[in-house]
PDB file of N, CA and C in Angstrom:
ATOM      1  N   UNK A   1       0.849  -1.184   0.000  1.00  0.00           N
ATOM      2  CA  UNK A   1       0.000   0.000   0.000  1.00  0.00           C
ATOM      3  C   UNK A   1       0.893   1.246   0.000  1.00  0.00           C
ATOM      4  N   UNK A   2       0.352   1.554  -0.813  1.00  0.00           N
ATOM      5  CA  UNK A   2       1.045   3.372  -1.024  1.00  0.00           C
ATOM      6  C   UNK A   2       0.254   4.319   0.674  1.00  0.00           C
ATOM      7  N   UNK A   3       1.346   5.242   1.294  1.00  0.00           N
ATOM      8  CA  UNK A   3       0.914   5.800   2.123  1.00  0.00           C
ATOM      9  C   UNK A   3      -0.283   6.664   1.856  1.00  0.00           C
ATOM     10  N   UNK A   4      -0.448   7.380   0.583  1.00  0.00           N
ATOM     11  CA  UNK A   4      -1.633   7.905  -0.238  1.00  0.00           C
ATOM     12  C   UNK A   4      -3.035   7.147  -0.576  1.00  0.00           C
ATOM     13  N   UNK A   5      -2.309   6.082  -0.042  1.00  0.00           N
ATOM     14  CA  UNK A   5      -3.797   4.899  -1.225  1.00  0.00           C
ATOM     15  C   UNK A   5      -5.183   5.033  -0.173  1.00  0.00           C
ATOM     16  N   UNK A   6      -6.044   5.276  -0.265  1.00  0.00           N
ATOM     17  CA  UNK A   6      -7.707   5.356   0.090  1.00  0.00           C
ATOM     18  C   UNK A   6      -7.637   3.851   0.467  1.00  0.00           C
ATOM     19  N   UNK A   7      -8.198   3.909   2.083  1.00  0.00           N
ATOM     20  CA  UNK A   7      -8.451   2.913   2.599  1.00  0.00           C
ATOM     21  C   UNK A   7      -9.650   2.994   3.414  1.00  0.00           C
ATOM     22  N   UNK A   8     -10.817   2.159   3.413  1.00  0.00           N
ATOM     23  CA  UNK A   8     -11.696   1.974   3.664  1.00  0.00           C
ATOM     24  C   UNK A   8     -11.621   0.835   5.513  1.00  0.00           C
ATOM     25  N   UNK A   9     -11.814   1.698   6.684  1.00  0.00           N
ATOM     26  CA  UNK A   9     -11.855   0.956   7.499  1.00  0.00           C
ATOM     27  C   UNK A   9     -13.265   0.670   8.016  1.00  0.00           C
ATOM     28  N   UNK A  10     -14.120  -0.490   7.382  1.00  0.00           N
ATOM     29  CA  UNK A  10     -15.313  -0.856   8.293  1.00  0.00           C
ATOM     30  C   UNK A  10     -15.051  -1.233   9.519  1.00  0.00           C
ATOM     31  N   UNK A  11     -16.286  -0.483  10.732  1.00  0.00           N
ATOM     32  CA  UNK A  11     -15.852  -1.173  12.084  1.00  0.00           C
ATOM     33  C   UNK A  11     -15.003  -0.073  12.563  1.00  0.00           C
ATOM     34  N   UNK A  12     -14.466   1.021  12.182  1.00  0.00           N
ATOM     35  CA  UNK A  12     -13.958   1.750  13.231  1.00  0.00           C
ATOM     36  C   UNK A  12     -13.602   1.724  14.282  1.00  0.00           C
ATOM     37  N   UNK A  13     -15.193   1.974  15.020  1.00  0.00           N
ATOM     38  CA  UNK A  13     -15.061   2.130  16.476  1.00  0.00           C
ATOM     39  C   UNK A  13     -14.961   0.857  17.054  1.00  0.00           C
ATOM     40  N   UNK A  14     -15.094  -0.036  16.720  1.00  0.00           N
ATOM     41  CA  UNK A  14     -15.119  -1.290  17.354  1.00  0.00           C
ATOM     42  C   UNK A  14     -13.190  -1.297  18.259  1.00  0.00           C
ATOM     43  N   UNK A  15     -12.901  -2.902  18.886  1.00  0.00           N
ATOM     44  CA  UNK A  15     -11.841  -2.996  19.070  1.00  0.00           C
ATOM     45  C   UNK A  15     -11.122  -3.099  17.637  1.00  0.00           C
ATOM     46  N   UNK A  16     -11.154  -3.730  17.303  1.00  0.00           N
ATOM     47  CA  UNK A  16     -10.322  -4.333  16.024  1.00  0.00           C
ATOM     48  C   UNK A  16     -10.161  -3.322  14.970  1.00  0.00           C
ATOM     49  N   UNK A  17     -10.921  -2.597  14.690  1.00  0.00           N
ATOM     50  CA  UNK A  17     -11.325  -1.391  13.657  1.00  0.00           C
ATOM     51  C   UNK A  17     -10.580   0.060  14.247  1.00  0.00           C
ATOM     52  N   UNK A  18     -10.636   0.644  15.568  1.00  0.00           N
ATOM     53  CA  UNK A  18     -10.260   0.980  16.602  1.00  0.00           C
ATOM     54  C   UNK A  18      -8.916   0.806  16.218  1.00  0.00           C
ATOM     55  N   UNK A  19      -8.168  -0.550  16.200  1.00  0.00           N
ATOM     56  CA  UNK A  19      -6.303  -0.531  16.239  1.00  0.00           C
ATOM     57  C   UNK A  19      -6.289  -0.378  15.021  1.00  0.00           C
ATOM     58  N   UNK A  20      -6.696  -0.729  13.962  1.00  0.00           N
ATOM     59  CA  UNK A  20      -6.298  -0.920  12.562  1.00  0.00           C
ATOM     60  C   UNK A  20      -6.245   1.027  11.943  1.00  0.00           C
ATOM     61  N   UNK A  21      -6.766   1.460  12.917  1.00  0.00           N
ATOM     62  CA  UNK A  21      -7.047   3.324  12.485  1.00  0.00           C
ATOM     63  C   UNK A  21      -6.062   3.366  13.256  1.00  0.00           C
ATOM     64  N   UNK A  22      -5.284   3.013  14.353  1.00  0.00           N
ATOM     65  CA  UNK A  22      -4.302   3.631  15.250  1.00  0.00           C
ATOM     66  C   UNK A  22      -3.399   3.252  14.455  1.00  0.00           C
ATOM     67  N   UNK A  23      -3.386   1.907  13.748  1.00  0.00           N
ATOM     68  CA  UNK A  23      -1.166   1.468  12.838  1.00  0.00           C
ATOM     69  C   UNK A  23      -1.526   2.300  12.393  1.00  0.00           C
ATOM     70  N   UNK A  24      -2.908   2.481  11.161  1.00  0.00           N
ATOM     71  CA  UNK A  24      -2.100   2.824   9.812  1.00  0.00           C
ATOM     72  C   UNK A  24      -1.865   4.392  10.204  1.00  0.00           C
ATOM     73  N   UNK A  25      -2.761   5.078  11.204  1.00  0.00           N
ATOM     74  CA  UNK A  25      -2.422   6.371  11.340  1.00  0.00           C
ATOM     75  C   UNK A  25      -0.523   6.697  11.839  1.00  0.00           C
ATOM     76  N   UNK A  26      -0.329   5.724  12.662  1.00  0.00           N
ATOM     77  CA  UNK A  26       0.535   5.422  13.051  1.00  0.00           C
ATOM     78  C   UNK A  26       2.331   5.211  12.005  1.00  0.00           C
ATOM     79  N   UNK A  27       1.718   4.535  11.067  1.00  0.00           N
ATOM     80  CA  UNK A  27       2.202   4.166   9.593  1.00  0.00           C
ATOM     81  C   UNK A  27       2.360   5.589   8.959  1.00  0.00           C
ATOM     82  N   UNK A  28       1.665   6.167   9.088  1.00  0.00           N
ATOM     83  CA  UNK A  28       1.651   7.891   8.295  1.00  0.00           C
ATOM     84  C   UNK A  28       0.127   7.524   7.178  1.00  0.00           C
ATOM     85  N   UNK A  29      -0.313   6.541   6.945  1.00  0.00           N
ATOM     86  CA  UNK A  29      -1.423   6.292   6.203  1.00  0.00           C
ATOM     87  C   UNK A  29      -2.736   7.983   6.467  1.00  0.00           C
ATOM     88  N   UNK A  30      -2.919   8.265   5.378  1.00  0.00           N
ATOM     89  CA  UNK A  30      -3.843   9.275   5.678  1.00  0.00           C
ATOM     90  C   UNK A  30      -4.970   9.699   5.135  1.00  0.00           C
ATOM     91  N   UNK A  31      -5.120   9.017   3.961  1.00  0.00           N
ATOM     92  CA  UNK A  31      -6.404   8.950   3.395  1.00  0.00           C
ATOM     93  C   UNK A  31      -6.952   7.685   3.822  1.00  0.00           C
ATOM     94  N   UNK A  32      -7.301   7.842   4.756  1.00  0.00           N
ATOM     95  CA  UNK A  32      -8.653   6.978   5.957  1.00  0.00           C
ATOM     96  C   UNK A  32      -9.948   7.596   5.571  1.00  0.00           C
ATOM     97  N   UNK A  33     -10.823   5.991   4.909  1.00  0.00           N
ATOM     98  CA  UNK A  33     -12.368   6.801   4.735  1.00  0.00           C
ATOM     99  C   UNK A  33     -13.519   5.523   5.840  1.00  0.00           C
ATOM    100  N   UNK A  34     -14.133   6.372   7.036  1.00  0.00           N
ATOM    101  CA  UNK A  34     -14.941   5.450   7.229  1.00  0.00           C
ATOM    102  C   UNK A  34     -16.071   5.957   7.562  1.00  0.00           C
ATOM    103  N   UNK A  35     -17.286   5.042   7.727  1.00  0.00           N
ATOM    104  CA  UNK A  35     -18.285   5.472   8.202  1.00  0.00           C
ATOM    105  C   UNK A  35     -19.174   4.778   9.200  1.00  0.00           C
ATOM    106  N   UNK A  36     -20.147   4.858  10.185  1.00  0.00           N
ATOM    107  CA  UNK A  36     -20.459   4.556  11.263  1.00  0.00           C
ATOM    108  C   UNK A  36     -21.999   3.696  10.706  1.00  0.00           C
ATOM    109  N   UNK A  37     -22.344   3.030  11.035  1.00  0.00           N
ATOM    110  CA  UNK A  37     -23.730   2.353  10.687  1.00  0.00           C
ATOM    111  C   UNK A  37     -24.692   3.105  10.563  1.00  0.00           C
ATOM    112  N   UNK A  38     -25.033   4.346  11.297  1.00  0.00           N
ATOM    113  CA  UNK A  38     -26.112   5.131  10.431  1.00  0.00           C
ATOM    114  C   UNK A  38     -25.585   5.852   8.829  1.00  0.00           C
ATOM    115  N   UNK A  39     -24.528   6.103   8.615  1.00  0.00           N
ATOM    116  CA  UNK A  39     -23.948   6.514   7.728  1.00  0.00           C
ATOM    117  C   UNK A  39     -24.110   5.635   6.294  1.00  0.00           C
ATOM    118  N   UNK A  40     -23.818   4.329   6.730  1.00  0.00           N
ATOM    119  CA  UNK A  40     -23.628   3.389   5.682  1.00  0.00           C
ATOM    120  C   UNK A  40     -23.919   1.656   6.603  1.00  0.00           C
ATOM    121  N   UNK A  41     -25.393   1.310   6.439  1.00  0.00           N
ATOM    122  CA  UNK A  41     -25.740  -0.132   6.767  1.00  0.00           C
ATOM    123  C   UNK A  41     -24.754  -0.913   5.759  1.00  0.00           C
ATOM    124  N   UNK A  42     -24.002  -1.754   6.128  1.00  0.00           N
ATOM    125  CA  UNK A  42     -23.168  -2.510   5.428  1.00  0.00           C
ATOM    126  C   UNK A  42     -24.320  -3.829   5.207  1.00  0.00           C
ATOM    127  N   UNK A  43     -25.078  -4.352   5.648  1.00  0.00           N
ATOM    128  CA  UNK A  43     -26.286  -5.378   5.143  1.00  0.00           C
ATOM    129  C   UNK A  43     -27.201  -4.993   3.938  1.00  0.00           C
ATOM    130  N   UNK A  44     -26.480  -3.014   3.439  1.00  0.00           N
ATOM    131  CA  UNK A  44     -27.655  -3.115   2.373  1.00  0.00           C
ATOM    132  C   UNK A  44     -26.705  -3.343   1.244  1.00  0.00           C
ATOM    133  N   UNK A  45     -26.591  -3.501   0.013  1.00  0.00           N
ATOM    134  CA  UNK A  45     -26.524  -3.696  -1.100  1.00  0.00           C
ATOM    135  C   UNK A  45     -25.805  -2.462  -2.149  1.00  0.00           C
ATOM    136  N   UNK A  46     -27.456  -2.198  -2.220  1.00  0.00           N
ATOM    137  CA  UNK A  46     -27.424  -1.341  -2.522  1.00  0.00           C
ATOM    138  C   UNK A  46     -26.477   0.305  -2.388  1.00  0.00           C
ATOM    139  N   UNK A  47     -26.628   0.656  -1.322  1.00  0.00           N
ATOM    140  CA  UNK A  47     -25.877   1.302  -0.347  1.00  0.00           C
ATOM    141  C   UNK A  47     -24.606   1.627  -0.161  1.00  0.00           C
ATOM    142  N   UNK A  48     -24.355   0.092  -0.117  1.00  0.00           N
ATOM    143  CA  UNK A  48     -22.186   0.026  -0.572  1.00  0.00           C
ATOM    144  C   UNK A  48     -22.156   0.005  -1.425  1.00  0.00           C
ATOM    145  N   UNK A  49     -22.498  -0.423  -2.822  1.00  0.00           N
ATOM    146  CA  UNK A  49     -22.392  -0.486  -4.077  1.00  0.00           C
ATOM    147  C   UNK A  49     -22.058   1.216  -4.598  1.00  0.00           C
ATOM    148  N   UNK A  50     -23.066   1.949  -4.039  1.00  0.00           N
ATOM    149  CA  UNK A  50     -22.924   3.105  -4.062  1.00  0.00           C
ATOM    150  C   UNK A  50     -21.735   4.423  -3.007  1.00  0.00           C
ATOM    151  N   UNK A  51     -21.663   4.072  -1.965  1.00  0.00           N
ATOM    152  CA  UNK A  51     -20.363   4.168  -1.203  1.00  0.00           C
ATOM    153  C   UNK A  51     -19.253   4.163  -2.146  1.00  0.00           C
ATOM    154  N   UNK A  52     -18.932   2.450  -2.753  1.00  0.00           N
ATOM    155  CA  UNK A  52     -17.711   2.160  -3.300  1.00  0.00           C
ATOM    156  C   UNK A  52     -17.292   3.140  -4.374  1.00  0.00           C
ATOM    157  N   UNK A  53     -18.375   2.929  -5.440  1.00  0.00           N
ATOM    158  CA  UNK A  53     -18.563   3.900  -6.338  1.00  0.00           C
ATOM    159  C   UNK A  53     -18.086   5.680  -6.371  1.00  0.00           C
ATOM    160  N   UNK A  54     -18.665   5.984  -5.369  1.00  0.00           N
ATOM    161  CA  UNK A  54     -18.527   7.358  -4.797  1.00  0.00           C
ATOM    162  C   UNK A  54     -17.294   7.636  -4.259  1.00  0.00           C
ATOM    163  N   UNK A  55     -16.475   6.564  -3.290  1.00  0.00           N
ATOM    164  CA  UNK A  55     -15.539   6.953  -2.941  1.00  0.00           C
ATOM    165  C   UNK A  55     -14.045   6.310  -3.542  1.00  0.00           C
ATOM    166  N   UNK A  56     -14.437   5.280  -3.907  1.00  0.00           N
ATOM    167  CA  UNK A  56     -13.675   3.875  -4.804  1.00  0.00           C
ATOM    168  C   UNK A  56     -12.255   3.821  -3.725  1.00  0.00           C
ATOM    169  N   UNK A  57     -12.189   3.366  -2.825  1.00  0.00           N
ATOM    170  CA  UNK A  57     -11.276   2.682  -1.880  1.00  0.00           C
ATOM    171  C   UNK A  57     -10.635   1.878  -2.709  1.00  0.00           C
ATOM    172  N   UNK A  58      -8.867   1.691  -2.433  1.00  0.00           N
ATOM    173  CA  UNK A  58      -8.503   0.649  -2.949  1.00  0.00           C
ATOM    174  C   UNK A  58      -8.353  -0.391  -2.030  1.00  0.00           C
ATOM    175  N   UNK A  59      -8.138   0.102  -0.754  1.00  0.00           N
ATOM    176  CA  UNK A  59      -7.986  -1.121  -0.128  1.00  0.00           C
ATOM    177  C   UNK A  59      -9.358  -1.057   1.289  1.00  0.00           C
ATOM    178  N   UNK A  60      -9.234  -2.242   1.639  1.00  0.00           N
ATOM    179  CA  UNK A  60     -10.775  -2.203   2.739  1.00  0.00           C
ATOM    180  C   UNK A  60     -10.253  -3.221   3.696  1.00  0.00           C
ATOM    181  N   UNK A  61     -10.417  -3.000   4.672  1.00  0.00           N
ATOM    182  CA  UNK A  61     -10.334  -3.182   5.993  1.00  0.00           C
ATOM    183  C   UNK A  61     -11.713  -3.826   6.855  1.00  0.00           C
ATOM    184  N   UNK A  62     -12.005  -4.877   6.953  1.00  0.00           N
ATOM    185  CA  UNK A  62     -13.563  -5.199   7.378  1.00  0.00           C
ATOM    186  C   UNK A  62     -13.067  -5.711   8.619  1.00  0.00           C
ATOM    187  N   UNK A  63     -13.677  -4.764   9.634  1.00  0.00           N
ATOM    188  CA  UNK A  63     -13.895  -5.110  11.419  1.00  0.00           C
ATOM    189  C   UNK A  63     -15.070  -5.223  11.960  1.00  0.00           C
ATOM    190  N   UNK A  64     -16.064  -5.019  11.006  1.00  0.00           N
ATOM    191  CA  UNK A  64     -17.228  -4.741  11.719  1.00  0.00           C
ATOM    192  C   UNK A  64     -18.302  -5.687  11.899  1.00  0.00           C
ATOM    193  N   UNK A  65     -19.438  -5.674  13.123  1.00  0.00           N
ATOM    194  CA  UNK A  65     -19.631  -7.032  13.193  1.00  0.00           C
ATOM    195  C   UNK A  65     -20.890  -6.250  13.189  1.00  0.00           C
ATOM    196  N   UNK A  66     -22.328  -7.378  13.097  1.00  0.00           N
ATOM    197  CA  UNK A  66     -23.566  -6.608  13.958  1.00  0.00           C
ATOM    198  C   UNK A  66     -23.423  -7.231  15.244  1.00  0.00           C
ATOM    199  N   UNK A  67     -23.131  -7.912  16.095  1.00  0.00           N
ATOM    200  CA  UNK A  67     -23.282  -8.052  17.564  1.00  0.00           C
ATOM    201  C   UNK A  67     -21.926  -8.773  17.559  1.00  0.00           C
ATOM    202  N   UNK A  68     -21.533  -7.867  18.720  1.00  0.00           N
ATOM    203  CA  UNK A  68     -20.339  -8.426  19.326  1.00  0.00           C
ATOM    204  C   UNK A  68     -20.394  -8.489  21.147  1.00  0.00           C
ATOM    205  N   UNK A  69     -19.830  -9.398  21.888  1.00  0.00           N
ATOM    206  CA  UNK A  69     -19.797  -9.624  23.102  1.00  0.00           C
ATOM    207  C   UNK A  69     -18.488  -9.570  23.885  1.00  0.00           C
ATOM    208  N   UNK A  70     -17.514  -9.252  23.278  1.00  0.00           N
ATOM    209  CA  UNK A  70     -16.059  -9.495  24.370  1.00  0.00           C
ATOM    210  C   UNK A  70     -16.006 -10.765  24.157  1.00  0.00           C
ATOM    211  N   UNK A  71     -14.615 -11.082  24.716  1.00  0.00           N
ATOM    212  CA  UNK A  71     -13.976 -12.271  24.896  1.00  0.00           C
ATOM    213  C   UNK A  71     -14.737 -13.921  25.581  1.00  0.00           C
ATOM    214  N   UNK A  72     -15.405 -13.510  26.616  1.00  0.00           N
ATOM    215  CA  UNK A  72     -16.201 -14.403  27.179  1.00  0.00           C
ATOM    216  C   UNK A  72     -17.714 -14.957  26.128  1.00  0.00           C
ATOM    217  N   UNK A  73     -18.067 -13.676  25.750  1.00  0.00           N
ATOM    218  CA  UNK A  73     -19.112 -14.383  24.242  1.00  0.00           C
ATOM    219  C   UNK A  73     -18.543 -14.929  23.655  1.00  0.00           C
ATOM    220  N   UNK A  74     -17.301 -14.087  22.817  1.00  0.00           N
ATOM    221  CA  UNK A  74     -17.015 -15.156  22.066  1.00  0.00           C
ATOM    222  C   UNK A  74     -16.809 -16.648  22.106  1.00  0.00           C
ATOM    223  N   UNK A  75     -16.017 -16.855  23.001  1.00  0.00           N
ATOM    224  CA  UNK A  75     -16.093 -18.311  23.734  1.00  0.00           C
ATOM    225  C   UNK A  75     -17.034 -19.042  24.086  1.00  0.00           C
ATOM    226  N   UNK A  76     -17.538 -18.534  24.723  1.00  0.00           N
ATOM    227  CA  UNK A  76     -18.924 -19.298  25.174  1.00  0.00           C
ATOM    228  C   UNK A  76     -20.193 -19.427  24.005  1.00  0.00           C
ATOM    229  N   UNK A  77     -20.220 -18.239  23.861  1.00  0.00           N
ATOM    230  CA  UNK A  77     -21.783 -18.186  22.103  1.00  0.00           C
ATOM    231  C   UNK A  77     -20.509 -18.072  20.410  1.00  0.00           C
ATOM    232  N   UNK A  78     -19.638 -18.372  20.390  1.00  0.00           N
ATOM    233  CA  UNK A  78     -19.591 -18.441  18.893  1.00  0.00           C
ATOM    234  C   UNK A  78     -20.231 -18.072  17.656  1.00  0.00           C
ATOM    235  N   UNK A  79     -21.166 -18.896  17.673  1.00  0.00           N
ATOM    236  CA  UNK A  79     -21.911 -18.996  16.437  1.00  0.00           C
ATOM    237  C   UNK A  79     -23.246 -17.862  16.862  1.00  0.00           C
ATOM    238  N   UNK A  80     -23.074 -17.758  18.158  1.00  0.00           N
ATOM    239  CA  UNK A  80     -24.455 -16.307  17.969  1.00  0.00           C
ATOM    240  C   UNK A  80     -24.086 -15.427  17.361  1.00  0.00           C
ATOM    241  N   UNK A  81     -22.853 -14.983  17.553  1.00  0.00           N
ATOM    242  CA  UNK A  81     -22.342 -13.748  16.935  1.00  0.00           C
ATOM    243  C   UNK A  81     -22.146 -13.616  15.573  1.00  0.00           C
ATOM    244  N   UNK A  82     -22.180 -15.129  14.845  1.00  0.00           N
ATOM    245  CA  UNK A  82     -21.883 -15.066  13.563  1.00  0.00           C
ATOM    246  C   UNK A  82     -23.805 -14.159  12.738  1.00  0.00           C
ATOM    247  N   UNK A  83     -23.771 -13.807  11.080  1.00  0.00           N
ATOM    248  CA  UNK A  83     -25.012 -13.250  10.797  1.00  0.00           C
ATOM    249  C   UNK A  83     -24.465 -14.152   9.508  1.00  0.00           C
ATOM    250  N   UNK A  84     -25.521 -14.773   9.498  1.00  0.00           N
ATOM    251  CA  UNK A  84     -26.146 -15.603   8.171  1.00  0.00           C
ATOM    252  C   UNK A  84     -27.011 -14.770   6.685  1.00  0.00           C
TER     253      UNK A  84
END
């Protein structure tokens, strides 16, 4: 990745989304494009299709979950957290 290159971090605020904005900021990376779930439902289609389009990211970064629990969910419920 070019330090210039448009990167798309889904999940932000999350943990995982959260560090991945701290390297690359960290990295000198600076064209960071993200947006928060009212901004952009990642379950619609439609929606990102149009996002991509509009902003054309080359690279993407996917952290984002619809339900997440910490460490102890994960372990214990697995597969709840997964979305079919």
């Amino acid at each position: 990745m070019q330090k210039s290159s448009k990167i798309f971090v889904a999940g932000h605020k999350g943990l995982v989304g959260s560090a991945h904005i701290r390297r690359l900021k960290e990295k000198s990376y600076d064209n960071l494009a993200f947006r928060n779930h009212s901004e952009l439902d990642l379950t619609n289609q439609p929606a990102v299709e149009r996002f991509f389009v509009k902003e054309k990211p080359q690279y993407v970064f996917l952290a984002a979950a619809k339900k997440v629990g910490g460490i102890y969910a994960n372990s214990t419920f697995p597969a709840d957290l997964l979305q079919y």
